[in-house]
N, C-alpha and C. Protein backbone atom coordinates (compact mmCIF):
# COMPACT_ATOMS: atom_id res chain seq x y z
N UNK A 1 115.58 27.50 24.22
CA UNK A 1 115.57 26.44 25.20
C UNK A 1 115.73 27.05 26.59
N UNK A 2 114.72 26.50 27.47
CA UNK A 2 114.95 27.07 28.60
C UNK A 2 116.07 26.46 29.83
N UNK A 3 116.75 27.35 30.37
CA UNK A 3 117.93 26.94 30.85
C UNK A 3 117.16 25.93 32.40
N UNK A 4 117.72 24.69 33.26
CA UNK A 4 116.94 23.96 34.20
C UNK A 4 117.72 25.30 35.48
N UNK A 5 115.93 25.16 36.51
CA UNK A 5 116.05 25.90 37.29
C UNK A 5 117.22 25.61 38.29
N UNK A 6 118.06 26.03 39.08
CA UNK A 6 119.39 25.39 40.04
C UNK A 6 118.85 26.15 41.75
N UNK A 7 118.52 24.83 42.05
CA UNK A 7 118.28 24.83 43.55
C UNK A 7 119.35 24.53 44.51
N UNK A 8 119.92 25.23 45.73
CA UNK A 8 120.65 24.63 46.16
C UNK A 8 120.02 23.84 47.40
N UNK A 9 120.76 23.05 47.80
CA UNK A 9 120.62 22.34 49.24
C UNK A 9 119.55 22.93 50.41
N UNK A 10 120.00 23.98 50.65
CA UNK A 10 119.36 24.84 51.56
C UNK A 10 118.07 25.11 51.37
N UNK A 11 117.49 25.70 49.47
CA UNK A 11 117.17 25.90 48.87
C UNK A 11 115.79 24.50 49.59
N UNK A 12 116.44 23.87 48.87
CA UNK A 12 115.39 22.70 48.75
C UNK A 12 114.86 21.99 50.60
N UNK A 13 115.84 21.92 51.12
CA UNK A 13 115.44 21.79 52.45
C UNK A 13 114.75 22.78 53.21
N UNK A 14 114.98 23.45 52.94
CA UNK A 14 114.27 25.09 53.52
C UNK A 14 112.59 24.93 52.89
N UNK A 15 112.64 24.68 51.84
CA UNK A 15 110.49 24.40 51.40
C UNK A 15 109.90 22.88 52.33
N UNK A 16 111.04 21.97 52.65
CA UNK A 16 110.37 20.79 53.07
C UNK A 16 109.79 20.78 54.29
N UNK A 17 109.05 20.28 54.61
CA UNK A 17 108.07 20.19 55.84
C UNK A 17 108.90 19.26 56.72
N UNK A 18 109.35 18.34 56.40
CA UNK A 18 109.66 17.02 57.15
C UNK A 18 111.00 17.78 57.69
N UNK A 19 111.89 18.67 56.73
CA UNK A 19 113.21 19.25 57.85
C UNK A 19 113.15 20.35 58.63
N UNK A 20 111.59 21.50 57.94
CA UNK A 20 111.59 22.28 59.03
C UNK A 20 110.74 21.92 59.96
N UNK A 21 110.34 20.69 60.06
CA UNK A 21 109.52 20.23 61.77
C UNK A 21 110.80 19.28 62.27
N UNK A 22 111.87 18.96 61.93
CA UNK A 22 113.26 18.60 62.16
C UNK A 22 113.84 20.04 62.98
N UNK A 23 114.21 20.61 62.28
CA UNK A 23 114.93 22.14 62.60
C UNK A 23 114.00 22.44 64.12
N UNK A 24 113.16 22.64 63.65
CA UNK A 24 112.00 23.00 65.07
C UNK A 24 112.16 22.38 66.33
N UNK A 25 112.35 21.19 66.14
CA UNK A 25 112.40 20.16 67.64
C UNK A 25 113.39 20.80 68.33
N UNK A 26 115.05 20.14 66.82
CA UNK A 26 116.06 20.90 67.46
C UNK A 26 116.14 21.62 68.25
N UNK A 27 116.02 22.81 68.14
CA UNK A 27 116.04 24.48 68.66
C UNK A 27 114.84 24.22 69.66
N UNK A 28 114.22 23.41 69.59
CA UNK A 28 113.08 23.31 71.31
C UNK A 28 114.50 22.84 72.34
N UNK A 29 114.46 21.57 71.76
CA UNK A 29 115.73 20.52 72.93
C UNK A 29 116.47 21.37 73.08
N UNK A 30 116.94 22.55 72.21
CA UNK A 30 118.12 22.83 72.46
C UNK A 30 117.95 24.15 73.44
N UNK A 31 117.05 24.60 73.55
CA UNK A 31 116.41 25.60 74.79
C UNK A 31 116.31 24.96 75.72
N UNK A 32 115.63 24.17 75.60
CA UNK A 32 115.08 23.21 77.08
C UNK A 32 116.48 22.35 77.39
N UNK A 33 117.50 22.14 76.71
CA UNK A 33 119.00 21.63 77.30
C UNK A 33 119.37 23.13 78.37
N UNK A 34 119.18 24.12 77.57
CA UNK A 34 119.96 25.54 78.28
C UNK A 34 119.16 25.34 79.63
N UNK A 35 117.91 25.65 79.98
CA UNK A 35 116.77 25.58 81.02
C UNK A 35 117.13 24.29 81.95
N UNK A 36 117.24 23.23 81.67
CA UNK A 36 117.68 22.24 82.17
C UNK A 36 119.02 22.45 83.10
N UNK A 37 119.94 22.70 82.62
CA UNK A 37 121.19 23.21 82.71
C UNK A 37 121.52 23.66 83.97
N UNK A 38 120.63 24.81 83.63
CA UNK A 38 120.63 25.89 85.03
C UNK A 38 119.87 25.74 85.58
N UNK A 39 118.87 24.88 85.62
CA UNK A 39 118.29 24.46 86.92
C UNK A 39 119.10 22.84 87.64
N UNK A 40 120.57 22.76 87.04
CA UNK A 40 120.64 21.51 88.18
C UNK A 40 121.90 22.29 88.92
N UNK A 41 122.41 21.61 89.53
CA UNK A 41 123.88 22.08 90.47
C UNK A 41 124.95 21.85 88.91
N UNK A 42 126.24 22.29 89.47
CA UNK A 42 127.23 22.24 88.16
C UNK A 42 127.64 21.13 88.14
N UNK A 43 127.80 20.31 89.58
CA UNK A 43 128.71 18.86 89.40
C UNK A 43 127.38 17.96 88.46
N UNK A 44 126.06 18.40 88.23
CA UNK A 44 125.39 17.45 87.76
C UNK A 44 125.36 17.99 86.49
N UNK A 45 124.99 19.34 85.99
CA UNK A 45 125.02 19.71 84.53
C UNK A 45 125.87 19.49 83.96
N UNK A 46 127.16 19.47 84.03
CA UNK A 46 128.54 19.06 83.62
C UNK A 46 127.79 17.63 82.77
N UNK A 47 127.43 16.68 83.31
CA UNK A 47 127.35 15.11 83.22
C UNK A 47 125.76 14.89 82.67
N UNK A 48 125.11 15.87 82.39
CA UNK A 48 123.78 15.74 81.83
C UNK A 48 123.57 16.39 80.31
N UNK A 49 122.53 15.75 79.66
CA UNK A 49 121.95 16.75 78.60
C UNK A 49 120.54 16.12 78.41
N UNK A 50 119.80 17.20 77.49
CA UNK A 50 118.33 16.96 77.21
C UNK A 50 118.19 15.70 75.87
N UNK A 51 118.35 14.87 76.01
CA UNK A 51 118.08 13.24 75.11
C UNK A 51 117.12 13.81 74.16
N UNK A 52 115.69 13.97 74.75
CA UNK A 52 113.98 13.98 74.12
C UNK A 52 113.23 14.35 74.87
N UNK A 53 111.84 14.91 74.70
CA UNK A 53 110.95 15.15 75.18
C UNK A 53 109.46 14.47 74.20
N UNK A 54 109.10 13.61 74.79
CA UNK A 54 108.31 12.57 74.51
C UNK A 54 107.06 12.24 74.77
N UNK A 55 105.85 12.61 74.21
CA UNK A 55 104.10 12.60 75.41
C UNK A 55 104.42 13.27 76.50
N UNK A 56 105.23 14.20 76.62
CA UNK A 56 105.45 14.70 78.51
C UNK A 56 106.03 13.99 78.97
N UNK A 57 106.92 13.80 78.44
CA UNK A 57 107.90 13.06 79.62
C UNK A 57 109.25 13.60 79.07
N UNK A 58 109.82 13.94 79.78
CA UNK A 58 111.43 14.87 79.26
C UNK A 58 112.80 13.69 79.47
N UNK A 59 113.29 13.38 78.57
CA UNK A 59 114.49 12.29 78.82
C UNK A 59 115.97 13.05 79.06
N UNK A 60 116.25 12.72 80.56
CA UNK A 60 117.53 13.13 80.00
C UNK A 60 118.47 11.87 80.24
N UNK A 61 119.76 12.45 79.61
CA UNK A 61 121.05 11.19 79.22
C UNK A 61 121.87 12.02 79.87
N UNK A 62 122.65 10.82 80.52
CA UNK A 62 124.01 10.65 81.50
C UNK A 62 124.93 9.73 80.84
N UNK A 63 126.11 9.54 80.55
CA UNK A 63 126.91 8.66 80.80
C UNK A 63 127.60 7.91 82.07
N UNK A 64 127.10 8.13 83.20
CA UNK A 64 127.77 7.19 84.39
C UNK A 64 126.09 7.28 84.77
N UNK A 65 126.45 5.59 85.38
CA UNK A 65 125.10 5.45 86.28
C UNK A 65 125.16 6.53 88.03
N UNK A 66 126.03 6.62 88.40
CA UNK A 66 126.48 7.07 89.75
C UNK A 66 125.45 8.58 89.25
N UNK A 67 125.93 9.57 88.29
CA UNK A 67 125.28 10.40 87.65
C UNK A 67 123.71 10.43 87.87
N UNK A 68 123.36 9.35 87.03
CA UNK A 68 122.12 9.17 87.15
C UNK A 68 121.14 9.10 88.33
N UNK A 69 122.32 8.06 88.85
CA UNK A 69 121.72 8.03 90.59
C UNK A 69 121.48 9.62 91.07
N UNK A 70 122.35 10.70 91.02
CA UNK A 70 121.86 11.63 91.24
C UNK A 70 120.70 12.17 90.46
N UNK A 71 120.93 12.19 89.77
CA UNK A 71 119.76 13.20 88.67
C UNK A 71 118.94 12.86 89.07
N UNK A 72 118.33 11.38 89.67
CA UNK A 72 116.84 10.92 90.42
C UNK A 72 116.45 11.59 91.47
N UNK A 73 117.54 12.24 92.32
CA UNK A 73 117.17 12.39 93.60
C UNK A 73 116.98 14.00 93.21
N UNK A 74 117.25 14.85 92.04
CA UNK A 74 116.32 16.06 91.65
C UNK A 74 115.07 15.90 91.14
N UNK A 75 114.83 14.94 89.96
CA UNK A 75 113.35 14.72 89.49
C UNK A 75 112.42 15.37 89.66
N UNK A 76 112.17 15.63 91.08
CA UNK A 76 110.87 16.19 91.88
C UNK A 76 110.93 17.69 91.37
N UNK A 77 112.10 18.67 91.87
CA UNK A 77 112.93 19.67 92.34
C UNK A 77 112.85 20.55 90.84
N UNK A 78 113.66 19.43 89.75
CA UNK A 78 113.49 20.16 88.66
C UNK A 78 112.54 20.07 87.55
N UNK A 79 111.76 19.04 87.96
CA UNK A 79 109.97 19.08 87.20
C UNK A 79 109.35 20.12 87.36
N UNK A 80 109.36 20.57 88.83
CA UNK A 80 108.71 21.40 89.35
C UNK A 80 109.26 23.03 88.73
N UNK A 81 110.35 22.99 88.56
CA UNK A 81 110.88 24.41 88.23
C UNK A 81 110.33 24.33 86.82
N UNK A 82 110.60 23.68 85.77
CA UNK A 82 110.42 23.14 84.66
C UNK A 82 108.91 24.04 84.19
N UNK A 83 107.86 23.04 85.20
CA UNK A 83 106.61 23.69 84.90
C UNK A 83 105.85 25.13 85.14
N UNK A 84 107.30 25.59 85.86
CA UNK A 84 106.55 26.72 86.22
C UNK A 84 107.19 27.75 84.94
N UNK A 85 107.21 27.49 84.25
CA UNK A 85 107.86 27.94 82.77
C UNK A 85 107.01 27.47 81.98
N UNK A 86 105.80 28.50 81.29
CA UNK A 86 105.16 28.48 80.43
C UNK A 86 105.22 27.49 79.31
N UNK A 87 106.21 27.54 78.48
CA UNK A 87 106.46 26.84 77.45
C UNK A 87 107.07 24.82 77.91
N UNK A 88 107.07 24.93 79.22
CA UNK A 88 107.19 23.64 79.48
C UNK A 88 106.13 22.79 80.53
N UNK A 89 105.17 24.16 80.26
CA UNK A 89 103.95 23.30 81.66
C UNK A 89 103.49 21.97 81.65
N UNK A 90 103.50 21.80 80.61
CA UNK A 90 102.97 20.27 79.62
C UNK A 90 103.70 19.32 80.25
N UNK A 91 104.88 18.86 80.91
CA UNK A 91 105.92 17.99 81.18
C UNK A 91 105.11 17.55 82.54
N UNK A 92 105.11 16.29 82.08
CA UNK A 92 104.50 15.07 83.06
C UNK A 92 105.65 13.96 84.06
N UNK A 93 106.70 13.88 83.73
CA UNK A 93 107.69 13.65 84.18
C UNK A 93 108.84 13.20 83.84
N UNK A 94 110.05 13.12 84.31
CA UNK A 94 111.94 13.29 83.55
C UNK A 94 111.91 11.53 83.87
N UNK A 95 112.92 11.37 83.30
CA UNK A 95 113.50 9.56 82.60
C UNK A 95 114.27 9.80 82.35
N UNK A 96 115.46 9.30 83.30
CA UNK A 96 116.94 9.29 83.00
C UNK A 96 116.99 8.10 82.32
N UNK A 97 118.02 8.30 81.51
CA UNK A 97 118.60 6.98 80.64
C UNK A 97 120.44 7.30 81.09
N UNK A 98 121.01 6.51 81.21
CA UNK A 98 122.18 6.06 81.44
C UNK A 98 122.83 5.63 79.99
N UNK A 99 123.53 6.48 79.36
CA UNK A 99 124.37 5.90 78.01
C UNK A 99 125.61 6.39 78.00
N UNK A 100 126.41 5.46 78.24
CA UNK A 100 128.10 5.78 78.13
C UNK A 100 128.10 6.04 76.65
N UNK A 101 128.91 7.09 76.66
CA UNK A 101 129.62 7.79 75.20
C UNK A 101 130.19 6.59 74.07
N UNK A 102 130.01 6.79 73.21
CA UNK A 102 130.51 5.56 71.86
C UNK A 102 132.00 5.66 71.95
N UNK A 103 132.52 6.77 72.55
CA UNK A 103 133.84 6.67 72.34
C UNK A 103 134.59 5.31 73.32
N UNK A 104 134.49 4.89 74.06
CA UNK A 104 134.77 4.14 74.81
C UNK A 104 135.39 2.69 74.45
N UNK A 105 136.36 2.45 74.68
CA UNK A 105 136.55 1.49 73.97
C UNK A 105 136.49 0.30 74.50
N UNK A 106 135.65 -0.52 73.45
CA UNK A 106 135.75 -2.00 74.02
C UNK A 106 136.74 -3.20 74.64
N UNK A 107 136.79 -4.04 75.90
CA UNK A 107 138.14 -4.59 76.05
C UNK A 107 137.98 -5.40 75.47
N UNK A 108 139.14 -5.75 74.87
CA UNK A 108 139.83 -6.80 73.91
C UNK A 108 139.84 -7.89 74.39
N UNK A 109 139.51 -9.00 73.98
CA UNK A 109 139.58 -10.20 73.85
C UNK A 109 141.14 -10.85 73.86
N UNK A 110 141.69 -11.43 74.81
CA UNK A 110 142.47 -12.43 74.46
C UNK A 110 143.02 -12.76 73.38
N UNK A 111 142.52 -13.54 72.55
CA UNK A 111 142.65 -13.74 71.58
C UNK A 111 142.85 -12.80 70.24
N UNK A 112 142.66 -11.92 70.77
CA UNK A 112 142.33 -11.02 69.76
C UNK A 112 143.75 -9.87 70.04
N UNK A 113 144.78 -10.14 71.39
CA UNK A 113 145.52 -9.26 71.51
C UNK A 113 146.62 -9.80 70.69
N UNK A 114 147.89 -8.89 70.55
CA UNK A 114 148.49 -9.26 69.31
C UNK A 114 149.92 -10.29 70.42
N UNK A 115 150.23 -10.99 69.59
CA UNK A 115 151.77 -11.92 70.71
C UNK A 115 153.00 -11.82 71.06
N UNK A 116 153.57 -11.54 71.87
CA UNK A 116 154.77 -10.82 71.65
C UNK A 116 155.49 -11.25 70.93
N UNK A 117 156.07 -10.74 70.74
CA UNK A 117 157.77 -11.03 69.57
C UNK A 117 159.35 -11.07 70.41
N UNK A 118 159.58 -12.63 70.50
CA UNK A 118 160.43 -12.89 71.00
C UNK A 118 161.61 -13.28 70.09
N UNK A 119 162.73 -12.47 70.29
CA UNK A 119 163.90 -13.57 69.43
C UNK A 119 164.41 -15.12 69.94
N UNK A 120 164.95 -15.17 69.34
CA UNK A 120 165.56 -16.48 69.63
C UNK A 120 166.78 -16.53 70.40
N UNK A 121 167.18 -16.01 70.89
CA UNK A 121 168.16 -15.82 72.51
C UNK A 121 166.90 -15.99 73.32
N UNK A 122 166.03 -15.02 73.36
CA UNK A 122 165.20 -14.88 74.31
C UNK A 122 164.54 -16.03 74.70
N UNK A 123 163.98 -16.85 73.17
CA UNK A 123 163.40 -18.08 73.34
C UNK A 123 164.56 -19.39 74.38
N UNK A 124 165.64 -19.22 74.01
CA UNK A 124 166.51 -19.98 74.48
C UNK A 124 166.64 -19.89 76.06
N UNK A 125 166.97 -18.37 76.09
CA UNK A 125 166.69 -18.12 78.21
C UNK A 125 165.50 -18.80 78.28
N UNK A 126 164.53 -18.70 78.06
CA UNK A 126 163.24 -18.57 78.51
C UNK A 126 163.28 -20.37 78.46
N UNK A 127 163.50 -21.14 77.61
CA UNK A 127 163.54 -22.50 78.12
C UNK A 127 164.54 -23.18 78.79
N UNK A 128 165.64 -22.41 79.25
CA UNK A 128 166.90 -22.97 80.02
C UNK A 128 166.59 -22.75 81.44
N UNK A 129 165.59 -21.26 81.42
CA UNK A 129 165.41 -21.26 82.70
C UNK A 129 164.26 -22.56 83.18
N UNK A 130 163.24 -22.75 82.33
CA UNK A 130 162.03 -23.72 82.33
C UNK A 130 163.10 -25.39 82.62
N UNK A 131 163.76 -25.33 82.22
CA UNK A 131 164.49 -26.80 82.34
C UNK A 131 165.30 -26.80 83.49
N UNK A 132 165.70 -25.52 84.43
CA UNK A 132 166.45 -25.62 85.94
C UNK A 132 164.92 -25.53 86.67
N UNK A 133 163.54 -25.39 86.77
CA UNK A 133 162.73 -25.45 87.51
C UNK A 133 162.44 -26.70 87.53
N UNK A 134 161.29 -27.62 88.63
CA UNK A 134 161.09 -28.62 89.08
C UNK A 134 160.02 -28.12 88.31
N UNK A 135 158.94 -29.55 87.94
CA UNK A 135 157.96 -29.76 87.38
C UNK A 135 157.04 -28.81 87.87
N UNK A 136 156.62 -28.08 87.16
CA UNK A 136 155.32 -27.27 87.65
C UNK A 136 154.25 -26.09 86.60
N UNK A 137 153.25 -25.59 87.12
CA UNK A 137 152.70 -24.69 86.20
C UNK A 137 154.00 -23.68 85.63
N UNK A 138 154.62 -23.26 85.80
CA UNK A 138 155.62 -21.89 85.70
C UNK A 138 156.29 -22.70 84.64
N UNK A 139 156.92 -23.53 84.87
CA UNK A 139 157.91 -24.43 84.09
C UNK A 139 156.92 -24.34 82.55
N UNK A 140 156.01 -25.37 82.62
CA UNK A 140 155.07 -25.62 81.50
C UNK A 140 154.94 -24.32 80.42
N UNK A 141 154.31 -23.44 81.33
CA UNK A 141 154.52 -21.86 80.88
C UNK A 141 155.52 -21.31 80.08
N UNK A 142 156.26 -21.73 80.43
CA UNK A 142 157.69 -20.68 79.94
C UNK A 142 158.48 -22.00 78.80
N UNK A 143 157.97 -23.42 78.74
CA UNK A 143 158.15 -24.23 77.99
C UNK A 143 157.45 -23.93 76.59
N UNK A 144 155.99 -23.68 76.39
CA UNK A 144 155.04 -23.65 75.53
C UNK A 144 155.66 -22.34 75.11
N UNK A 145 155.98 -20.78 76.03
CA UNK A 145 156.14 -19.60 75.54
C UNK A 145 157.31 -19.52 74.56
N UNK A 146 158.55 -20.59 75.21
CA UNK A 146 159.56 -20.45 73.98
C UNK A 146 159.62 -21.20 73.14
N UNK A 147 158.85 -22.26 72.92
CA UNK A 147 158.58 -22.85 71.71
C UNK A 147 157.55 -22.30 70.53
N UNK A 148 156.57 -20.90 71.25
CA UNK A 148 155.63 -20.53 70.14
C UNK A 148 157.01 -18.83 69.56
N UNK A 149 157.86 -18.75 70.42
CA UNK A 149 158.88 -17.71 70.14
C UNK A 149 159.64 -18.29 68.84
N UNK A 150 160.28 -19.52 69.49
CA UNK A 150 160.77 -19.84 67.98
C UNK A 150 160.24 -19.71 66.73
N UNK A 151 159.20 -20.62 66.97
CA UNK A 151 158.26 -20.83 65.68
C UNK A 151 157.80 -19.30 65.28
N UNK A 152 157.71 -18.57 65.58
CA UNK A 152 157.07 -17.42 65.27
C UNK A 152 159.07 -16.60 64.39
N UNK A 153 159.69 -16.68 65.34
CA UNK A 153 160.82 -15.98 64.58
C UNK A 153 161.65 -16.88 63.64
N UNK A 154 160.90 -18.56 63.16
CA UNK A 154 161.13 -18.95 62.39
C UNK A 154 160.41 -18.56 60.41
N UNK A 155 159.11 -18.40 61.08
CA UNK A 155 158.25 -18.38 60.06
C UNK A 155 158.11 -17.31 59.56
């Protein structure tokens, strides 16, 4: 009986067409990020990278629009350097895109923040003081706040 042949991962991705024209792009963008790079000033490379290169048109991504606003006012400056580099003569023109990082966190909703936790002394100041004020928003406030205190350090 013949033993089954054992391919590994690499193995098998390494014959496929579809990951080594994957692998390939990569290692383009990832030259043309380096080239890019050093052709802008540092306060702008810092805040840039190479997105895609698309029909001739080279994308790059910023996270701040202010960023971006700059990177427009090279366009011209670094197309031009761009093409005078053999392997990028082809480039018809750059497209900033503006994308803040995923890390960022979304603000919270109201509703969605958690309520404080008041004891019940606290609840008690908090409506003794509401009952020496004259009728008003503040009063109301601090009426509703120690009545959801109780209930909360009741339940």
């Amino acid at each position: 009986m013949m033993e089954p042949l054992k391919l590994s991962a690499v193995d098998i991705l390494s014959k496929s067409p579809l990951f080594c024209e994957i692998v390939k792009k990569v290692e383009q963008l990832a030259k043309l990020n380096r080239v890019v790079l050093q052709n802008l000033a540092p306060e702008l490379s810092a805040h840039c990278r190479v997105a895609n290169v698309r029909e001739g048109i080279l994308i790059l991504s910023t996270a701040s629009s202010a960023m971006g606003y700059q990177l427009r006012f090279t366009e011209i400056e670094l197309l031009s350097a761009l093409r005078a580099i053999p392997a990028w003569c082809h480039l018809k023109s750059i497209k900033i895109q503006v994308r803040p990082p995923h890390n960022i966190p979304t603000p919270l909703s109201p509703a969605s923040l958690p309520r404080p936790n008041l004891s019940k002394s606290t609840a008690k100041i908090l409506k003794m003081t509401a009952e020496d004020l004259n009728p008003s928003p503040l009063q109301e406030a601090l009426l509703r706040l120690s009545s959801r205190a109780s209930k909360a350090d009741q339940g």
